[in-house]
C-alpha atoms as a PDB file:
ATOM      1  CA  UNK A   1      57.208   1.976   4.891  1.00  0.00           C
ATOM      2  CA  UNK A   2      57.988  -1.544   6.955  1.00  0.00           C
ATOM      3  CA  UNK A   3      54.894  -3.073   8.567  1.00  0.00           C
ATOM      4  CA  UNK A   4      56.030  -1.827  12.213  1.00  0.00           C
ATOM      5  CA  UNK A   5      56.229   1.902  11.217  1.00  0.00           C
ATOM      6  CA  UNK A   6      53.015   1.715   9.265  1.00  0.00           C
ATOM      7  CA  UNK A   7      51.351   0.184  12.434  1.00  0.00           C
ATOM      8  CA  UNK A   8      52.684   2.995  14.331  1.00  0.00           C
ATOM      9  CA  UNK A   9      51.517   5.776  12.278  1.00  0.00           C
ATOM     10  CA  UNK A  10      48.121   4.548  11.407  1.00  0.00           C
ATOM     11  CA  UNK A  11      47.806   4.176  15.195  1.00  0.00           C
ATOM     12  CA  UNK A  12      49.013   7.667  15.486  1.00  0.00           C
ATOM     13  CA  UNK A  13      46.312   8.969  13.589  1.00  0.00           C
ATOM     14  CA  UNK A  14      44.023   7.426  15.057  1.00  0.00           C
ATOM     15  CA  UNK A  15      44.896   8.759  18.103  1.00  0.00           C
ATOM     16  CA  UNK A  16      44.915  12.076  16.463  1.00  0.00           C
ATOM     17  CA  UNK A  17      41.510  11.414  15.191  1.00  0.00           C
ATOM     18  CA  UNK A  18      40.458  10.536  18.612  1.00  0.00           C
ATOM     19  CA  UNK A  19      41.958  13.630  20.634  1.00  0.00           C
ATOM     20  CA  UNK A  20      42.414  16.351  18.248  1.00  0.00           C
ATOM     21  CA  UNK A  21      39.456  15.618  15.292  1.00  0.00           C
ATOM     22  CA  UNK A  22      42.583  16.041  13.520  1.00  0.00           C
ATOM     23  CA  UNK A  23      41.055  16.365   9.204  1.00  0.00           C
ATOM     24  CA  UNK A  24      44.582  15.075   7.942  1.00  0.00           C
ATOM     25  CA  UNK A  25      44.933  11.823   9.917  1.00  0.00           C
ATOM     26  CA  UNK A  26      41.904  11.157   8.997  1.00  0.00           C
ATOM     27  CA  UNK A  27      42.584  11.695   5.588  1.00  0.00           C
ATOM     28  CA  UNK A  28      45.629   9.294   5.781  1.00  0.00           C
ATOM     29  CA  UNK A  29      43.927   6.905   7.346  1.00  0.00           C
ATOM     30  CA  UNK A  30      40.698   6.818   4.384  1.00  0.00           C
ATOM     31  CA  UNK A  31      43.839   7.255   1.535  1.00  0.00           C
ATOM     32  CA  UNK A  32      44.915   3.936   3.314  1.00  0.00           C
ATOM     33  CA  UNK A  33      42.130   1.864   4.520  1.00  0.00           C
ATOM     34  CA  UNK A  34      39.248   2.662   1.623  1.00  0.00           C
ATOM     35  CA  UNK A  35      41.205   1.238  -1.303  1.00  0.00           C
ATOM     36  CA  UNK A  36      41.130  -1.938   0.936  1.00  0.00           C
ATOM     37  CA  UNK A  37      38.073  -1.994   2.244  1.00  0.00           C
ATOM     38  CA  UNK A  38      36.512  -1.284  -1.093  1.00  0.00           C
ATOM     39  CA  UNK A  39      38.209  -4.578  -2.660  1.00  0.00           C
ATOM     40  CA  UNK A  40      36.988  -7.083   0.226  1.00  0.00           C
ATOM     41  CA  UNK A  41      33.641  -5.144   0.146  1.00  0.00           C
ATOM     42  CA  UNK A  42      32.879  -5.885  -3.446  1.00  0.00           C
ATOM     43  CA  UNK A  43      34.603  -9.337  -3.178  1.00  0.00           C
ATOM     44  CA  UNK A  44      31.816 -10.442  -0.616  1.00  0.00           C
ATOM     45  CA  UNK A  45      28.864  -8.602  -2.450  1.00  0.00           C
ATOM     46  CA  UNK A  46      29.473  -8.343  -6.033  1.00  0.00           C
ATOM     47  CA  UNK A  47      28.540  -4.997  -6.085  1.00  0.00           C
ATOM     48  CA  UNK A  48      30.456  -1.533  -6.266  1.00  0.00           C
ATOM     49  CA  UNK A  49      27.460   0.346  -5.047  1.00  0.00           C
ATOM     50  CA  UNK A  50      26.912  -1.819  -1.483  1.00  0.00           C
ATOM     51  CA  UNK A  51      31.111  -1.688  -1.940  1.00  0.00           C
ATOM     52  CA  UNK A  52      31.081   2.156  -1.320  1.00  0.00           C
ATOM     53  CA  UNK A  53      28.439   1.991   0.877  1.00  0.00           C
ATOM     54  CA  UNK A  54      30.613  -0.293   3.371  1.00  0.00           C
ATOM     55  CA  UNK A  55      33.418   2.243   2.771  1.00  0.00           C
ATOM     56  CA  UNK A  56      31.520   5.311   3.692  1.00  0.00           C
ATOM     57  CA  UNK A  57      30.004   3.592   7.030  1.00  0.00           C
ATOM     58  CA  UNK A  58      33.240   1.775   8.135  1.00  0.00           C
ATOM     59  CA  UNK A  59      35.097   5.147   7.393  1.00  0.00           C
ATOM     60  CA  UNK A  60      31.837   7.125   9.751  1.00  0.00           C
ATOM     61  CA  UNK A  61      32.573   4.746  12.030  1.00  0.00           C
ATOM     62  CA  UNK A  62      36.124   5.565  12.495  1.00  0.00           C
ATOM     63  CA  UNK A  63      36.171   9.059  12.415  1.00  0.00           C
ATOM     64  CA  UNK A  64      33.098   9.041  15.106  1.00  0.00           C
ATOM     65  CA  UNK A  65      34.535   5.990  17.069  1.00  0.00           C
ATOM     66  CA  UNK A  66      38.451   6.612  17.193  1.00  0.00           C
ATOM     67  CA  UNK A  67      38.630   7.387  21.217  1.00  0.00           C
ATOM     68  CA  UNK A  68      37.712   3.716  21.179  1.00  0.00           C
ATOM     69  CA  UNK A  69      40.871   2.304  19.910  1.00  0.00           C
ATOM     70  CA  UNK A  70      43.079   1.214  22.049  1.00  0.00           C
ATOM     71  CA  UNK A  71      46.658   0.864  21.215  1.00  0.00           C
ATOM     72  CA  UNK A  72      47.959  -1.289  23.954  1.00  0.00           C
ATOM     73  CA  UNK A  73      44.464  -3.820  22.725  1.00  0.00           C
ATOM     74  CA  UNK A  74      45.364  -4.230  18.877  1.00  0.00           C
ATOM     75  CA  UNK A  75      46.971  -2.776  15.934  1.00  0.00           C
ATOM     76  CA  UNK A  76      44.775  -0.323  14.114  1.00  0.00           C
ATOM     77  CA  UNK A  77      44.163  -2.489  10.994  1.00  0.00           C
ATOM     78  CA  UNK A  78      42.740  -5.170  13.488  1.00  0.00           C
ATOM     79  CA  UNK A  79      40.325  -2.198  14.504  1.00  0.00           C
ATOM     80  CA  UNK A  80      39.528  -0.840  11.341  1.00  0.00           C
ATOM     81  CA  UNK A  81      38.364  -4.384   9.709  1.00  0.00           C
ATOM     82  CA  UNK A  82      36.348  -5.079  12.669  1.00  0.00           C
ATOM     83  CA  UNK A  83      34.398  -1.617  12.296  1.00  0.00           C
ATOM     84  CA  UNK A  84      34.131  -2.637   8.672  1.00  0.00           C
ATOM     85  CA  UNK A  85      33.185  -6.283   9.879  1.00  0.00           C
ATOM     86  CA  UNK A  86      30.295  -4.921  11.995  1.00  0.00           C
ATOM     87  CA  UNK A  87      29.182  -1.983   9.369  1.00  0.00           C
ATOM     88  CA  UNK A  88      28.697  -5.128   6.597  1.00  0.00           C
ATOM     89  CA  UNK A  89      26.960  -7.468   9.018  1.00  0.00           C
ATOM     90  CA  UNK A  90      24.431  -4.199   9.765  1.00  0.00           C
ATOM     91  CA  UNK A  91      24.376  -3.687   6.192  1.00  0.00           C
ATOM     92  CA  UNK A  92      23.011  -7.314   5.575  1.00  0.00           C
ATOM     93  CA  UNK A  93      20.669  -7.591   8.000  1.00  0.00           C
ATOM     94  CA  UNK A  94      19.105  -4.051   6.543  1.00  0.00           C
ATOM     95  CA  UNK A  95      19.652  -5.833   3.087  1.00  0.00           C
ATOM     96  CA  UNK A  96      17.430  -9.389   4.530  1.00  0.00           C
ATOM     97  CA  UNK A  97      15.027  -6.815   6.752  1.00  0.00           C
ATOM     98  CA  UNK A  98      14.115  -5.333   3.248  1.00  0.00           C
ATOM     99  CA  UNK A  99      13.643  -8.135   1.361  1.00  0.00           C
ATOM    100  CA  UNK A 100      11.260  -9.650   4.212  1.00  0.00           C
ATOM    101  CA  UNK A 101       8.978  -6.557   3.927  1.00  0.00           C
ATOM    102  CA  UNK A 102       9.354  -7.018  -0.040  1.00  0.00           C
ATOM    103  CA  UNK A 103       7.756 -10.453   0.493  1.00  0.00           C
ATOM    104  CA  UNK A 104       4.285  -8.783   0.311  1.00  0.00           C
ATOM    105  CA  UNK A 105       4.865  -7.569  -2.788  1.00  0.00           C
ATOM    106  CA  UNK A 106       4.730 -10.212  -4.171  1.00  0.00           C
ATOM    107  CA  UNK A 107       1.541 -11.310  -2.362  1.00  0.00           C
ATOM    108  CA  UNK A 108      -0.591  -8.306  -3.142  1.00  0.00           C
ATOM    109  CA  UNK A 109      -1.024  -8.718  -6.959  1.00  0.00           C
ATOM    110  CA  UNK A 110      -2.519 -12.287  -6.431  1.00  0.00           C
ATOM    111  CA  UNK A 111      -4.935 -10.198  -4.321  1.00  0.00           C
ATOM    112  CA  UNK A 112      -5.678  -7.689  -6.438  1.00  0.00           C
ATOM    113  CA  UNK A 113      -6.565 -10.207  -8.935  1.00  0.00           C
ATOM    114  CA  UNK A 114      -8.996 -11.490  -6.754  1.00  0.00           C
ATOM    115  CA  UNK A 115      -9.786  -7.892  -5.600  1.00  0.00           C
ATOM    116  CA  UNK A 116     -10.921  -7.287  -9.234  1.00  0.00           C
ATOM    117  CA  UNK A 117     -13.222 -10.616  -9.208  1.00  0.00           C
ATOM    118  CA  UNK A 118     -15.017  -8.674  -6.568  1.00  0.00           C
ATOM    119  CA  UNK A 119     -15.164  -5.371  -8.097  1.00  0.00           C
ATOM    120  CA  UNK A 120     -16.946  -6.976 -10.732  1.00  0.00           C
ATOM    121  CA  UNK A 121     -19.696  -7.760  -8.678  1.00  0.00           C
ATOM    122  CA  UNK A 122     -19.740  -4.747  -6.904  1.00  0.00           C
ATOM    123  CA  UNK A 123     -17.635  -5.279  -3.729  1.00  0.00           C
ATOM    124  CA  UNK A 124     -14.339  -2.961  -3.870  1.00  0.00           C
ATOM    125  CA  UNK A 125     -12.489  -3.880  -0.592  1.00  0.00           C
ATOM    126  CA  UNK A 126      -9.731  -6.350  -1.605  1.00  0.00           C
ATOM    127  CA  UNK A 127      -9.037  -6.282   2.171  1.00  0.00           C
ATOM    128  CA  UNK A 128     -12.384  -7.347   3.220  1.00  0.00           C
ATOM    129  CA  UNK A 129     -12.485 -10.044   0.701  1.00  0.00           C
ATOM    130  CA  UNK A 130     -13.822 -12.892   1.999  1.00  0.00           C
ATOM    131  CA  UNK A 131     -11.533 -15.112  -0.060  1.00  0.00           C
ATOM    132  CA  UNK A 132      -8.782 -12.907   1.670  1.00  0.00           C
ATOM    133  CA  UNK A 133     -10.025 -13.545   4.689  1.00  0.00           C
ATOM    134  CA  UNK A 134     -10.739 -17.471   4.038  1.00  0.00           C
ATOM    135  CA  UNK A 135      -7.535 -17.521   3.671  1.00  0.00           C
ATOM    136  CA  UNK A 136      -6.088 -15.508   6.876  1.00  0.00           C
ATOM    137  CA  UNK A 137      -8.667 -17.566   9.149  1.00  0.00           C
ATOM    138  CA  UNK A 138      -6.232 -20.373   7.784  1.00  0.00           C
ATOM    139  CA  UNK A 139      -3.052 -19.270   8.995  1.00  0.00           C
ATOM    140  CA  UNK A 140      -1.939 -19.876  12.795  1.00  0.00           C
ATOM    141  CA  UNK A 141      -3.308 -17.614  15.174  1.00  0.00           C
ATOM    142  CA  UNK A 142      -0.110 -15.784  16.012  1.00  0.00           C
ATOM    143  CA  UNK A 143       0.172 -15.573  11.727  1.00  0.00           C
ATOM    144  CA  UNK A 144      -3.469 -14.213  11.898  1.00  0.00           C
ATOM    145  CA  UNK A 145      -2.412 -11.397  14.805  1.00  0.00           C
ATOM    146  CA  UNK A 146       0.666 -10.488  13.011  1.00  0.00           C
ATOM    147  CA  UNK A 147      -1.533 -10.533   9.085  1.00  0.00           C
ATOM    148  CA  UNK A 148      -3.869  -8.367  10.928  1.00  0.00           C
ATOM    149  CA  UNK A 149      -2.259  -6.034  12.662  1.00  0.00           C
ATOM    150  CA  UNK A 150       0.240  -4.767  10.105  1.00  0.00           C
ATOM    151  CA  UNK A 151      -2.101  -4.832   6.900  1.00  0.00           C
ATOM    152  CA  UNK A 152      -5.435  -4.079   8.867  1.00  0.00           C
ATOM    153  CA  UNK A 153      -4.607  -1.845  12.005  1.00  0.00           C
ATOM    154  CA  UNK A 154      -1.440  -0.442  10.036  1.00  0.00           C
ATOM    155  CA  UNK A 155       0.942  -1.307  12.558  1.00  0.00           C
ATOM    156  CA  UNK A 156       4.771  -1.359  12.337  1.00  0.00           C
ATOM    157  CA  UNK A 157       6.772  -3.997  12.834  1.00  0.00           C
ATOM    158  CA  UNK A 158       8.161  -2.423  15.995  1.00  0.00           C
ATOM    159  CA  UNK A 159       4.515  -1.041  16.969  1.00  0.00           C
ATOM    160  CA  UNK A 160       3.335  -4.565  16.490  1.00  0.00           C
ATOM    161  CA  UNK A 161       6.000  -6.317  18.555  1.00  0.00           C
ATOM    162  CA  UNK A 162       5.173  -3.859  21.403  1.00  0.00           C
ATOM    163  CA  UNK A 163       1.925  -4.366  21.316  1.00  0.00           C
ATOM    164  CA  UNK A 164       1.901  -8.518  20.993  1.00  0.00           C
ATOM    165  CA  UNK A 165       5.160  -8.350  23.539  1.00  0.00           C
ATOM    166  CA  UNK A 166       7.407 -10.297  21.409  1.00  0.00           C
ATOM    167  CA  UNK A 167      10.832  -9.568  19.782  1.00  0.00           C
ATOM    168  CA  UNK A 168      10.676  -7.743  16.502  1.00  0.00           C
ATOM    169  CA  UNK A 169      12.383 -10.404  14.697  1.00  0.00           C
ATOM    170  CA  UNK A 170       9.678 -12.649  15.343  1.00  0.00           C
ATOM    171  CA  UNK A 171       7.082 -10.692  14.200  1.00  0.00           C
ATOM    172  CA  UNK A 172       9.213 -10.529  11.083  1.00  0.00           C
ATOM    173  CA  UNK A 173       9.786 -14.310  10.692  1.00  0.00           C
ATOM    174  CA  UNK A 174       5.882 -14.859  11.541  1.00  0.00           C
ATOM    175  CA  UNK A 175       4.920 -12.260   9.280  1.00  0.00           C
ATOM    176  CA  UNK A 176       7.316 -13.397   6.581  1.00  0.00           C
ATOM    177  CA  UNK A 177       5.910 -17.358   7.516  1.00  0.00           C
ATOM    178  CA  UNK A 178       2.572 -15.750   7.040  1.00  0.00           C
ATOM    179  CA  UNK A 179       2.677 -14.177   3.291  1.00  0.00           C
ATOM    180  CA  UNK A 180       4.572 -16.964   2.118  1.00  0.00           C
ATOM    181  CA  UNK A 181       1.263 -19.286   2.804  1.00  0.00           C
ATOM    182  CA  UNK A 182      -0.765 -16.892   1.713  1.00  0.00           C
ATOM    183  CA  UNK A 183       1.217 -16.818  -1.490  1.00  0.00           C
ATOM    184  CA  UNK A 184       0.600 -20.277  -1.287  1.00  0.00           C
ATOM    185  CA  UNK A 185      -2.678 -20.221  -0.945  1.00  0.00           C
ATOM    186  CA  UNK A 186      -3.876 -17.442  -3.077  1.00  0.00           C
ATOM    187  CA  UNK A 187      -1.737 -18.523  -6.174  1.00  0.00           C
ATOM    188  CA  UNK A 188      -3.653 -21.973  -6.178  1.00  0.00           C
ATOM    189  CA  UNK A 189      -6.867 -20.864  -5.820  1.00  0.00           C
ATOM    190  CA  UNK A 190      -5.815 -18.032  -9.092  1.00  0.00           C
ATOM    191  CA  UNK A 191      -4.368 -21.308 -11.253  1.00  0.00           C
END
């Protein structure tokens, strides 16, 4: 198939896609974009698993989204890559969003260390700790209100952005600002 007639069919079924749901352009169009998509997907991450994952979405994405292409706009690859483009870009900010709330995971242990120092003389709240919370009165007040209200109020992220009125991602940056000092912190005062 030349490169014109290929345009025009995988336009045509996305157009079919688009008006009709139609289960066999689709089909043609996964048989001819997931092979591809695949390949740059586990070019940029290494990984077969996130790979398939970008497949899966991008391919969502077109089936759900094909009444948004626009023939007279683009050629259908064009399209296609930027849905994939867009699904990977959501996929790595989920990827960075998860390793941000995996930051106090590493934190907690040097707590429960401490947490156990107490225990031994007879105080059990690792939260209340007043080493813990030596080390909170540290941080910056908007670190403090962030620290408190996610680990002591149990607030979400989201819950806690709403209530301080500020954008979620900077609750994440100041909570993510915030563990890494008390890392800091509590990992000298355990050497």
């Amino acid at each position: 198939m030349n490169e014109s007639i290929e345009h025009q069919a995988l336009a045509q079924y996305l157009v079919d896609v688009a008006k009709r749901r139609d289960r066999q352009s689709f089909t043609e169009l996964f048989k001819f974009f997931a092979p591809k998509i695949q390949r740059i997907a586990a070019s940029k991450y290494g990984n077969e698993v996130l790979a398939s994952e970008v497949v899966q979405e991008t391919m969502t994405n077109v089936w759900r989204k094909a009444h948004l292409f626009d023939t007279s706009k683009g050629s259908p690859t064009t399209w296609v890559y930027t849905v994939m483009r867009n699904v990977t870009f959501d996929l790595l900010r989920k990827i960075k969003a998860k390793k941000e709330d995996n930051l106090s995971d590493d934190f907690w242990p040097m707590v429960e260390g401490i947490a156990a120092d107490d225990e031994k003389s007879g105080f059990s709240d690792h939260l209340a700790s007043k080493e813990v919370l030596a080390c909170i009165d540290k941080l910056p007040e908007n670190q403090q209100s962030v620290i408190k209200g996610f680990y002591f109020m149990e607030m979400s992220q989201e819950q806690l952005a709403v209530h301080l009125d500020i954008p979620l991602g900077t609750v994440k940056s100041r909570l993510r600002l915030a563990l890494a000092k008390l890392k800091q912190h509590i990992g000298d005062k355990n050497d």
